[in-house]
PDB file of N, CA and C in Angstrom:
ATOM      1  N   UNK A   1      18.699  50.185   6.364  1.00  0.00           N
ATOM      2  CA  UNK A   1      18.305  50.073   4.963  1.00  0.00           C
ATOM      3  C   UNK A   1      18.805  48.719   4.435  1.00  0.00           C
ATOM      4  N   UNK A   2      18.269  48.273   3.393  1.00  0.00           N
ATOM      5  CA  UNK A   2      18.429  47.087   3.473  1.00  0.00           C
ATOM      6  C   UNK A   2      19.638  47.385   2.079  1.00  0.00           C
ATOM      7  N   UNK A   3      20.325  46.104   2.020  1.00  0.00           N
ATOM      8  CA  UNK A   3      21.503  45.666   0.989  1.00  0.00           C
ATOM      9  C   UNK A   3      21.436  45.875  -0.405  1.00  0.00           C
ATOM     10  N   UNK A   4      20.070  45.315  -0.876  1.00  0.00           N
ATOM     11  CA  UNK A   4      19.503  45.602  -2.133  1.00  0.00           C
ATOM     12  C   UNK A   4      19.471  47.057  -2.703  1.00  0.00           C
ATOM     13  N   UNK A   5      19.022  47.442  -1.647  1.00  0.00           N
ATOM     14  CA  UNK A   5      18.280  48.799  -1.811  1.00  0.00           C
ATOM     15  C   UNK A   5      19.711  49.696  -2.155  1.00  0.00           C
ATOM     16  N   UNK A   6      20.597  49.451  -0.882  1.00  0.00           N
ATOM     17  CA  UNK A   6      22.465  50.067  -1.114  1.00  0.00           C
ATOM     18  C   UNK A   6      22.544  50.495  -2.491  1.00  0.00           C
ATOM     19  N   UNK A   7      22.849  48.999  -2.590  1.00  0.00           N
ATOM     20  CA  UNK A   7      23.234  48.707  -3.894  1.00  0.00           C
ATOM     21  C   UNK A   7      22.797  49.432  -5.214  1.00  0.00           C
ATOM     22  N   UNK A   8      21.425  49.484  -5.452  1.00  0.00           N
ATOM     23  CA  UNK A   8      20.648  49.825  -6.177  1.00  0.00           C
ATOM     24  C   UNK A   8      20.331  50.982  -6.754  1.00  0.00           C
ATOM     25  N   UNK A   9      20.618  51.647  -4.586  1.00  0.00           N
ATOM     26  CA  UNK A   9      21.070  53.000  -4.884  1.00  0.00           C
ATOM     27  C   UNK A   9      22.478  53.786  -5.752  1.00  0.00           C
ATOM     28  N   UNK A  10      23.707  52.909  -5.999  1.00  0.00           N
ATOM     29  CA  UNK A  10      24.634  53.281  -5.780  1.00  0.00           C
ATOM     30  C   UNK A  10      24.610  53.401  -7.486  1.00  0.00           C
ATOM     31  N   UNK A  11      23.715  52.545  -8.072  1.00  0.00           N
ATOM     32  CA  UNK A  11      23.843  52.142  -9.264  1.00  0.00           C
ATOM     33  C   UNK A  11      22.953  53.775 -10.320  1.00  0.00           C
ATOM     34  N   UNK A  12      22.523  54.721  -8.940  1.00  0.00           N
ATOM     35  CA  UNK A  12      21.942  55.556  -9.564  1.00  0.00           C
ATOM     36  C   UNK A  12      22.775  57.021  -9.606  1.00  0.00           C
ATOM     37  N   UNK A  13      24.109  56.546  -8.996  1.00  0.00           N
ATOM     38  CA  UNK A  13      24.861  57.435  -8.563  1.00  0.00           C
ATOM     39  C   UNK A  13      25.895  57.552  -9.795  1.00  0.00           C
ATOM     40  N   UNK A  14      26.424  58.509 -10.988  1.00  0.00           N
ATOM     41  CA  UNK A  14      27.281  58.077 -12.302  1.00  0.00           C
ATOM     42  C   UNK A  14      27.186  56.602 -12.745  1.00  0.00           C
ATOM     43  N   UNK A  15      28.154  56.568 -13.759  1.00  0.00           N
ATOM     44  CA  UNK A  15      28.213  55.512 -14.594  1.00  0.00           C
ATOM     45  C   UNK A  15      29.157  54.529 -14.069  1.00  0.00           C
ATOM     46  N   UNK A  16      30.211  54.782 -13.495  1.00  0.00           N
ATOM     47  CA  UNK A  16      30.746  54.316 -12.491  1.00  0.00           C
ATOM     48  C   UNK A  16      30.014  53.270 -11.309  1.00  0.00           C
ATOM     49  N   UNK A  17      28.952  54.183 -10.887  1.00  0.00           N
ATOM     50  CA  UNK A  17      28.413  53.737  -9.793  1.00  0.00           C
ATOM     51  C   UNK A  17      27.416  52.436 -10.256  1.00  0.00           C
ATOM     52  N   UNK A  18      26.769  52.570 -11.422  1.00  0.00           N
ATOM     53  CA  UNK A  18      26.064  51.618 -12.087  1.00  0.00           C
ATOM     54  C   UNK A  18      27.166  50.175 -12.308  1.00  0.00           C
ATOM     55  N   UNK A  19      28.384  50.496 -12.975  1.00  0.00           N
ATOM     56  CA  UNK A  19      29.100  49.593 -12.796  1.00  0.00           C
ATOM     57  C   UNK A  19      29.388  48.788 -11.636  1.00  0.00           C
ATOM     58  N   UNK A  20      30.092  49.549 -10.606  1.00  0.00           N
ATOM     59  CA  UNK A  20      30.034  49.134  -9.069  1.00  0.00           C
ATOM     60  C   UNK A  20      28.993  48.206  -8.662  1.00  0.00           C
ATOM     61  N   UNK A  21      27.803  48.598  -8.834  1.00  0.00           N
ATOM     62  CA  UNK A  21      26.326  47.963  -8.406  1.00  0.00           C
ATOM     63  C   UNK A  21      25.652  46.726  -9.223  1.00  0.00           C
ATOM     64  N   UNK A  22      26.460  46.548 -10.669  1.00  0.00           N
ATOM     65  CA  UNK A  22      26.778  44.792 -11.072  1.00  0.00           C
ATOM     66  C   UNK A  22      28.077  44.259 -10.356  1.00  0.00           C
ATOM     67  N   UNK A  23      28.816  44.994 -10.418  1.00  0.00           N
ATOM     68  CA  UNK A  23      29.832  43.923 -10.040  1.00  0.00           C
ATOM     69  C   UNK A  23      29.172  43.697  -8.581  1.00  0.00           C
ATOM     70  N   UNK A  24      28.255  44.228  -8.085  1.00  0.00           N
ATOM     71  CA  UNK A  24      28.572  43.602  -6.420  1.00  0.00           C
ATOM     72  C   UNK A  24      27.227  42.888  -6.420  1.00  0.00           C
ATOM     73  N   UNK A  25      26.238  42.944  -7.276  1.00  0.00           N
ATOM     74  CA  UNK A  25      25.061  42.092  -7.160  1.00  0.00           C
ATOM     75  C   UNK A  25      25.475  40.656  -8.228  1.00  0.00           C
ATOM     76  N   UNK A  26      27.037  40.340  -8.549  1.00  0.00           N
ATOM     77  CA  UNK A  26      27.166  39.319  -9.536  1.00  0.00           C
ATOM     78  C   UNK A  26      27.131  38.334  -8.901  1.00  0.00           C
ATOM     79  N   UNK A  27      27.796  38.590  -7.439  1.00  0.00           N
ATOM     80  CA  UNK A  27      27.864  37.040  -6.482  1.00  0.00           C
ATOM     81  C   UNK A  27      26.531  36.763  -5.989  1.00  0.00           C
ATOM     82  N   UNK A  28      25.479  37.663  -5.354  1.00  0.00           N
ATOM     83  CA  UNK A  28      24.419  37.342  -4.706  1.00  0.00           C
ATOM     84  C   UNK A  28      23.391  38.120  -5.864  1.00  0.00           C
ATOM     85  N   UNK A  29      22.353  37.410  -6.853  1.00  0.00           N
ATOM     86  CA  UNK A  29      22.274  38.366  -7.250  1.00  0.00           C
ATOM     87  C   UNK A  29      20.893  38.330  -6.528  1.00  0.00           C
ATOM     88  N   UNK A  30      20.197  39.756  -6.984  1.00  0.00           N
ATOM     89  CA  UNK A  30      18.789  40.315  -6.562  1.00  0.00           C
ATOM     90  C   UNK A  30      18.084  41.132  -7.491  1.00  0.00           C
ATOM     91  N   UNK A  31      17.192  40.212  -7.570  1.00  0.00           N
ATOM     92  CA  UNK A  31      16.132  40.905  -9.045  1.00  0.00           C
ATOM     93  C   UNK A  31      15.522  41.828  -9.043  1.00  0.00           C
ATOM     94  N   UNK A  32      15.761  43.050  -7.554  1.00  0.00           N
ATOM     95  CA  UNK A  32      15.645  44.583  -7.813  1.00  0.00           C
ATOM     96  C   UNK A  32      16.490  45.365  -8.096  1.00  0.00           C
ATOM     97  N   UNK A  33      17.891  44.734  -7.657  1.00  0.00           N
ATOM     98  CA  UNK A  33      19.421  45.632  -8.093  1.00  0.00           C
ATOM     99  C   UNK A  33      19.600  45.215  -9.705  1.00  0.00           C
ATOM    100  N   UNK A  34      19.059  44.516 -10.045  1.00  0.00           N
ATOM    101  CA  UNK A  34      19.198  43.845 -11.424  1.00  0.00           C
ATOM    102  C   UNK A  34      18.584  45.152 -12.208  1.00  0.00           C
ATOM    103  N   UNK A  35      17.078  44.906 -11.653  1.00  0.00           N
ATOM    104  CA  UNK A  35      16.353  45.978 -12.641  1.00  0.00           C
ATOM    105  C   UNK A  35      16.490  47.328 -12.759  1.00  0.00           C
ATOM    106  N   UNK A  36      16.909  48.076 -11.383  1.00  0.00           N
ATOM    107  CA  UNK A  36      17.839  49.168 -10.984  1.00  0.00           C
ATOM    108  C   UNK A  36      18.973  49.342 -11.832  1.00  0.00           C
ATOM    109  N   UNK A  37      19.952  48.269 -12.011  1.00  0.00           N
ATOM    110  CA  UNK A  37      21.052  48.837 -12.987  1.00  0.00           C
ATOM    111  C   UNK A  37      20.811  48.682 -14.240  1.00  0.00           C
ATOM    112  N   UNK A  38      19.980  47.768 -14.973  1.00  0.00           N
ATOM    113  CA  UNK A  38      19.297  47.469 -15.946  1.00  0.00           C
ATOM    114  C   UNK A  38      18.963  49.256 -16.286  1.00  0.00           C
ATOM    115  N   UNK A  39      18.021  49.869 -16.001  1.00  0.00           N
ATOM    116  CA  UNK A  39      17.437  51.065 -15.870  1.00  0.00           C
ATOM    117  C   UNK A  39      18.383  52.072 -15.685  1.00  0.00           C
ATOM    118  N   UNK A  40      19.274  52.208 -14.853  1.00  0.00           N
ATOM    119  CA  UNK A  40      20.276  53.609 -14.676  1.00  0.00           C
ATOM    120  C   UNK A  40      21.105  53.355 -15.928  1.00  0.00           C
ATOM    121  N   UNK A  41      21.701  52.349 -16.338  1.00  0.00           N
ATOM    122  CA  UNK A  41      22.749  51.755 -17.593  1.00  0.00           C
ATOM    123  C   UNK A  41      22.050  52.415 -18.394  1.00  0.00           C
ATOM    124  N   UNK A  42      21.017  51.910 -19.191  1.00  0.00           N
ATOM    125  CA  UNK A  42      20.182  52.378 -20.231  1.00  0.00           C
ATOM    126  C   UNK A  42      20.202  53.848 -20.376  1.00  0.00           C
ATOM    127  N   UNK A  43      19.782  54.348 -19.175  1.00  0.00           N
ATOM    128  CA  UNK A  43      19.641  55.833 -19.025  1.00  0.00           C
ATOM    129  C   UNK A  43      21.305  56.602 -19.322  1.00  0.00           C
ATOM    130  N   UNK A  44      22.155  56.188 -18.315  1.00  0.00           N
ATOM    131  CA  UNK A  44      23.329  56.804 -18.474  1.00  0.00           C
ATOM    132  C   UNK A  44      23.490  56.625 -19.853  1.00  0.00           C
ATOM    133  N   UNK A  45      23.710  55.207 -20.373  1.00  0.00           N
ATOM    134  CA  UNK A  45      24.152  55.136 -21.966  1.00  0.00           C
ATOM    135  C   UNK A  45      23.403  56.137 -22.889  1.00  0.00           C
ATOM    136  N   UNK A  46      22.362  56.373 -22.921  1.00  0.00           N
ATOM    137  CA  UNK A  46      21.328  57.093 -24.155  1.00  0.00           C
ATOM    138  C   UNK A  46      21.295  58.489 -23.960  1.00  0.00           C
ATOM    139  N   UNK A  47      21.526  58.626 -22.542  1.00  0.00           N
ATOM    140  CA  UNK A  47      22.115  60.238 -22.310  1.00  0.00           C
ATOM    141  C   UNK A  47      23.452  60.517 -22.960  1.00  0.00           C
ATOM    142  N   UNK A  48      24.632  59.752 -22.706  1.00  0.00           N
ATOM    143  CA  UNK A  48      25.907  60.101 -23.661  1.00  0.00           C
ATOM    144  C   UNK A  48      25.796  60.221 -24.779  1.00  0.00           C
ATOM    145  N   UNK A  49      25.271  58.956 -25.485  1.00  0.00           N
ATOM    146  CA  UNK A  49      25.416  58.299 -26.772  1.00  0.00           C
ATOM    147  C   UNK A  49      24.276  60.117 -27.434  1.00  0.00           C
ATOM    148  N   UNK A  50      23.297  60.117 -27.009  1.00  0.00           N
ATOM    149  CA  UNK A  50      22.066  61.187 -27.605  1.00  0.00           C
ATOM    150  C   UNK A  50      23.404  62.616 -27.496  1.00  0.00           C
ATOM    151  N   UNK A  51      23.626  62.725 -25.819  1.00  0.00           N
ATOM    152  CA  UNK A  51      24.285  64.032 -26.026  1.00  0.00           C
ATOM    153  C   UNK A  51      25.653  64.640 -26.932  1.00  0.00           C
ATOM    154  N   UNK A  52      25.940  63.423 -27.151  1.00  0.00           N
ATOM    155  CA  UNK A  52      26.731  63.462 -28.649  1.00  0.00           C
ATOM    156  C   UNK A  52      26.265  64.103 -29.795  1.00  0.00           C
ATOM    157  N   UNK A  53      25.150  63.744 -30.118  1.00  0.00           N
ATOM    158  CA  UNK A  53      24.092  64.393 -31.282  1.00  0.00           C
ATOM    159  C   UNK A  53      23.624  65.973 -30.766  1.00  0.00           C
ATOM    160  N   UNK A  54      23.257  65.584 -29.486  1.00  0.00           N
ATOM    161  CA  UNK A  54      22.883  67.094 -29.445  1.00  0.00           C
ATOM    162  C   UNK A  54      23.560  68.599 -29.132  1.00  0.00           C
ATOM    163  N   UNK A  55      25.113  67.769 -28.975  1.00  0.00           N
ATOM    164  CA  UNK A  55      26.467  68.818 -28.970  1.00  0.00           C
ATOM    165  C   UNK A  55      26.579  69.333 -30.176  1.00  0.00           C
ATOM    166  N   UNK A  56      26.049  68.771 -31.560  1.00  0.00           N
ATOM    167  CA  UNK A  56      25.668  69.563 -33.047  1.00  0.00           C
ATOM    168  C   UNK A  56      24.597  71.076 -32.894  1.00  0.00           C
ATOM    169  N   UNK A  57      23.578  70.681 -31.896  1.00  0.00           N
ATOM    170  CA  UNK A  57      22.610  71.881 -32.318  1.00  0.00           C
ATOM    171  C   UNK A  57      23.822  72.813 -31.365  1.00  0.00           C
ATOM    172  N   UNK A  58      23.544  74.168 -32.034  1.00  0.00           N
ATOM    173  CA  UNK A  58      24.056  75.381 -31.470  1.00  0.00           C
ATOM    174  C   UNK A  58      22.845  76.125 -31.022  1.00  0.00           C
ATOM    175  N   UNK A  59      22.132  75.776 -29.472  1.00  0.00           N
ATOM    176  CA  UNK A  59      21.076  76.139 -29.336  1.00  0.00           C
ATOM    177  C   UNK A  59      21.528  75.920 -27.810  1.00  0.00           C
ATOM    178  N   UNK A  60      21.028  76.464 -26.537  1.00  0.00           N
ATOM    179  CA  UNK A  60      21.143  76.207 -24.965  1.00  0.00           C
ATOM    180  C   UNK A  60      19.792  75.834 -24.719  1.00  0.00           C
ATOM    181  N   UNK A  61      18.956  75.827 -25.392  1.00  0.00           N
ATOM    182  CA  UNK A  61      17.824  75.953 -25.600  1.00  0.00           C
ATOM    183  C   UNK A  61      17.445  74.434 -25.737  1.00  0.00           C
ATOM    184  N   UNK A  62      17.783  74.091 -26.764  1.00  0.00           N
ATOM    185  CA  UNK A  62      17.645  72.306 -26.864  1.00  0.00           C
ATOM    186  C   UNK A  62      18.710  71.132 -25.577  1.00  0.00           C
ATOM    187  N   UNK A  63      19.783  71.990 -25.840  1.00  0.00           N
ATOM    188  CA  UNK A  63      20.726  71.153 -24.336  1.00  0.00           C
ATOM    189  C   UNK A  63      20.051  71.268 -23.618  1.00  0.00           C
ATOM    190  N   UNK A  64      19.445  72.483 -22.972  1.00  0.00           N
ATOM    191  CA  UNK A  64      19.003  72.317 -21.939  1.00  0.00           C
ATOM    192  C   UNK A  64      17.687  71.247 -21.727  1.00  0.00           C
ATOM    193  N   UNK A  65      16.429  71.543 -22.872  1.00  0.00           N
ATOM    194  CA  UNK A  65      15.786  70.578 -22.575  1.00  0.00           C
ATOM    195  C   UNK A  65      16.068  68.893 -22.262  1.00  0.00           C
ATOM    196  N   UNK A  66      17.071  68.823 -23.365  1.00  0.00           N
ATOM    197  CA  UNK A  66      17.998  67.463 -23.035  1.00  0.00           C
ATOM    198  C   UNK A  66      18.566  66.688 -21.462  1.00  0.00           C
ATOM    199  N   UNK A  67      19.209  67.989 -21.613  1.00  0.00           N
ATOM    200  CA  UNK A  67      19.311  67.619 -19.566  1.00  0.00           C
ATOM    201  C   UNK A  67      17.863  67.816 -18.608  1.00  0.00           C
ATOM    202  N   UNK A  68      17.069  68.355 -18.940  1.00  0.00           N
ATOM    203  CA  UNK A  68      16.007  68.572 -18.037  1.00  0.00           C
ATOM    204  C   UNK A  68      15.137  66.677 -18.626  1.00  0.00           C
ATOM    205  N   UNK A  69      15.157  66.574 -19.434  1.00  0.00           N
ATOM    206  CA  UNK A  69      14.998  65.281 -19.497  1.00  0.00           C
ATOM    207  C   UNK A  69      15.526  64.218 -19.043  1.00  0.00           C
ATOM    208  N   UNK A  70      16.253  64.041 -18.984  1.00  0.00           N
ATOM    209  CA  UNK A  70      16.471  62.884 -18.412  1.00  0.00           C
ATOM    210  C   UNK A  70      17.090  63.482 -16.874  1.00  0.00           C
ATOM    211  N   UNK A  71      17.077  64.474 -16.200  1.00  0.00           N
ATOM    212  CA  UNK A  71      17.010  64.472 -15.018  1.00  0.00           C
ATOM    213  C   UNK A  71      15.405  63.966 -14.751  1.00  0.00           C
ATOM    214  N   UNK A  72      14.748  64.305 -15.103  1.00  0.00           N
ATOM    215  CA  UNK A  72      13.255  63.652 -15.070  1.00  0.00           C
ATOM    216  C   UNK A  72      13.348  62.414 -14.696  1.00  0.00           C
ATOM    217  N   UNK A  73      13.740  61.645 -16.177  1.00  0.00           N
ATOM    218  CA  UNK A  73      13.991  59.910 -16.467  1.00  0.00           C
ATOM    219  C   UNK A  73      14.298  59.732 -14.890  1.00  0.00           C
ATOM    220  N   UNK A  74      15.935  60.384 -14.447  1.00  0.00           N
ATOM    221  CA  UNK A  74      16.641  59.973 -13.354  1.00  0.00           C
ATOM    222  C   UNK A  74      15.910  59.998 -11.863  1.00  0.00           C
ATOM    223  N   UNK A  75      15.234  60.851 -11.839  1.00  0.00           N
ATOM    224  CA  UNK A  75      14.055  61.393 -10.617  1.00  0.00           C
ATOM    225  C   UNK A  75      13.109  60.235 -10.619  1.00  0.00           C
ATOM    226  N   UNK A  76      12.531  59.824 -12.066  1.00  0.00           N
ATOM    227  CA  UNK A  76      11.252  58.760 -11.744  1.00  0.00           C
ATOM    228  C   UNK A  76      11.890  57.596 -11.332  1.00  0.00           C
ATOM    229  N   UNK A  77      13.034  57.174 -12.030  1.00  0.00           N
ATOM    230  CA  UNK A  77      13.390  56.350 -11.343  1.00  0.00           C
ATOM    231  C   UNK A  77      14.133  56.404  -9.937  1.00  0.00           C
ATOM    232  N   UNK A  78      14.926  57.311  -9.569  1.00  0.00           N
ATOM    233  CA  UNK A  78      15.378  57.112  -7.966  1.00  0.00           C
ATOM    234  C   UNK A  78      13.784  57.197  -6.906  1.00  0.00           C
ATOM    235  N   UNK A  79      12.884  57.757  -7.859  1.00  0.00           N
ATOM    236  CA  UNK A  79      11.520  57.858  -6.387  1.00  0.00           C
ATOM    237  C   UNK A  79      11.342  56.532  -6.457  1.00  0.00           C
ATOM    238  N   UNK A  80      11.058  55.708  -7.596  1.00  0.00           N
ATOM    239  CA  UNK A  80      10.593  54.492  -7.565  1.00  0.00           C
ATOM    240  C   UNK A  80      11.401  53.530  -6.773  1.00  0.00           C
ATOM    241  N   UNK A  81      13.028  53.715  -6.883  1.00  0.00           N
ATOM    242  CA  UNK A  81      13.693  52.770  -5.675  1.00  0.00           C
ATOM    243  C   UNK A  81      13.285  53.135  -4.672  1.00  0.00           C
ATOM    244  N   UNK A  82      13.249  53.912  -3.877  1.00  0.00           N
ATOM    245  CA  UNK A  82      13.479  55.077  -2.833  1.00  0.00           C
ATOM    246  C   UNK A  82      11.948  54.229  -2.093  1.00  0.00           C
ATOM    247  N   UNK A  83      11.104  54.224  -2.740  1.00  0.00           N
ATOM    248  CA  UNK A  83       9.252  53.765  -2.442  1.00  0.00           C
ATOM    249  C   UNK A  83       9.141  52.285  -2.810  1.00  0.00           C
ATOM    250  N   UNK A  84      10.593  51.395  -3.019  1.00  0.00           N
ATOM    251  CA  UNK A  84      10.921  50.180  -2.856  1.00  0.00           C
ATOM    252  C   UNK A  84       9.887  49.504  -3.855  1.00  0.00           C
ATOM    253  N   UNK A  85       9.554  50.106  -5.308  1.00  0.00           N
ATOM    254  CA  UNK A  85       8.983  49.944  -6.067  1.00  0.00           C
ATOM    255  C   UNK A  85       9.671  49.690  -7.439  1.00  0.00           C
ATOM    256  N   UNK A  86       9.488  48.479  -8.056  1.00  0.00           N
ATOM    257  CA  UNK A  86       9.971  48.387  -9.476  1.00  0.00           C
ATOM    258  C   UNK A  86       9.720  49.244 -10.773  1.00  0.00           C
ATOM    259  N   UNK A  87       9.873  50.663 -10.940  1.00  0.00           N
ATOM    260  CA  UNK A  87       9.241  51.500 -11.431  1.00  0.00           C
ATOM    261  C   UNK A  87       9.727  51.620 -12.556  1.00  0.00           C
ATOM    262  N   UNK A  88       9.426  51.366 -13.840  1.00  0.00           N
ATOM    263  CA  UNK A  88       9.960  51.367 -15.045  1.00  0.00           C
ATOM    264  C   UNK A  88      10.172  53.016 -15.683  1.00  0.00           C
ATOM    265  N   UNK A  89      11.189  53.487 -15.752  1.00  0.00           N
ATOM    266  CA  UNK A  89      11.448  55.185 -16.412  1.00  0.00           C
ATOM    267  C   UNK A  89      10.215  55.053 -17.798  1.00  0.00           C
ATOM    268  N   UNK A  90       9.452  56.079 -17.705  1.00  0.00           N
ATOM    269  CA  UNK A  90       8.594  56.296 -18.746  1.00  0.00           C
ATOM    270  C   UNK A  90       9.491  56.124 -20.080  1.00  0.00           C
ATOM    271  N   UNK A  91       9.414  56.324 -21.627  1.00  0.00           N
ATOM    272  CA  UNK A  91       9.535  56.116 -22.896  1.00  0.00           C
ATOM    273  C   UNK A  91      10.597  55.262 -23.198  1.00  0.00           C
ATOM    274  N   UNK A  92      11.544  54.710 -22.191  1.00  0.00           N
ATOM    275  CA  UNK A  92      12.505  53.658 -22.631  1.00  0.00           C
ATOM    276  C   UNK A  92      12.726  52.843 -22.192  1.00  0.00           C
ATOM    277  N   UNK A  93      11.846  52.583 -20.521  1.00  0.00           N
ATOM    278  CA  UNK A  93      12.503  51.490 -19.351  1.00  0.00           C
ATOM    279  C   UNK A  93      12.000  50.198 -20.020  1.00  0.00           C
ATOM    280  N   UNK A  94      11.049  49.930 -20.526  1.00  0.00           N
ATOM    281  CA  UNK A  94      10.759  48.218 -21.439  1.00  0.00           C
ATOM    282  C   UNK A  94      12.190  48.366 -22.458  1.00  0.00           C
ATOM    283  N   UNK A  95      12.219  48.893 -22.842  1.00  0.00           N
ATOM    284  CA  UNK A  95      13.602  48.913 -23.666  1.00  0.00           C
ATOM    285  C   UNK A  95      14.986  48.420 -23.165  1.00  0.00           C
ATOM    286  N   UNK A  96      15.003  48.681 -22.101  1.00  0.00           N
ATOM    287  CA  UNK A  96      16.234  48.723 -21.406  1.00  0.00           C
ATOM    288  C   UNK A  96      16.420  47.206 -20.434  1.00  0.00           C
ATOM    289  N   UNK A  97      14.921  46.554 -20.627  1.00  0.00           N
ATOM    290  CA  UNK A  97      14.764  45.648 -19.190  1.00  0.00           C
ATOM    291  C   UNK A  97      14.952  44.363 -20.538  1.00  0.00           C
ATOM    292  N   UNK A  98      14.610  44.884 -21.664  1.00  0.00           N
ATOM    293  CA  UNK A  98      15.096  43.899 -23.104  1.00  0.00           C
ATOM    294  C   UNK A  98      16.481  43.714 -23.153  1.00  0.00           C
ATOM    295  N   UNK A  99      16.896  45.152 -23.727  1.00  0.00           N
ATOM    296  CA  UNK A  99      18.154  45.316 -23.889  1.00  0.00           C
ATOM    297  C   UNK A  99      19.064  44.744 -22.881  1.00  0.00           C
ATOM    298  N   UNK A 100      19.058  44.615 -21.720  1.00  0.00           N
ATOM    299  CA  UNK A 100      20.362  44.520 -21.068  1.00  0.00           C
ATOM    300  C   UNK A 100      19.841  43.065 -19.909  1.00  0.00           C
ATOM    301  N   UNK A 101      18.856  42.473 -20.632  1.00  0.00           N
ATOM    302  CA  UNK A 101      17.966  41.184 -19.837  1.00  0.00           C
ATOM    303  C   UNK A 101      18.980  40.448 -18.866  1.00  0.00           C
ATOM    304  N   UNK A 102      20.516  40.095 -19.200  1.00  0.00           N
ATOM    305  CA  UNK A 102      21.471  39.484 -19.022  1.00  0.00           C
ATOM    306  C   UNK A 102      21.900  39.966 -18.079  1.00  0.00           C
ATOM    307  N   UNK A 103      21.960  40.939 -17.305  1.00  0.00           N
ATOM    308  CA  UNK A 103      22.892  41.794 -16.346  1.00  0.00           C
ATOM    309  C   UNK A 103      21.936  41.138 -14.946  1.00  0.00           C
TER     310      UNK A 103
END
């Protein structure tokens, strides 16, 4: 498997792992591990930052859809590494490839 791909993967693995996967694409970088952590960051962040808000509803009902979402988000994007494809997560990945352009 190739280096990029490692990497890219690792960045889909916690928030942690997203971290890990800039610091190691900072020396060599590669403009698929870029867009890979670009994309898992975004995701991890808006999952915390949202599940904050949605620790208010008293419902299992809405958490749950919450997590079934963005396990989704997380799925479209690991198939899209996985099929060595730049695959943008449906309703936020242009967002995220803005937001975090610099990484």
């Amino acid at each position: 498997m190739e280096e990029h791909k490692v990497n890219a993967m690792i960045s889909h693995f916690t928030i942690i792992g997203t971290i890990v996967a800039l610091m190691m694409n900072t020396e060599k970088k590669n403009h698929f591990v870029s867009f890979y952590t670009r994309q898992t960051l975004g995701l991890f962040l808006c999952f915390h930052l949202g599940g904050y808000f949605i620790g208010y509803f008293d419902s299992w009902f809405v958490s749950t859809a919450y997590w079934v979402f963005f396990l989704v988000l997380w799925i479209i994007s690991f198939a899209g590494l996985m099929n060595n494809e730049m695959k943008l997560v449906p309703v936020l990945g242009e967002q995220f490839q803005k937001w975090f352009k610099n990484l």
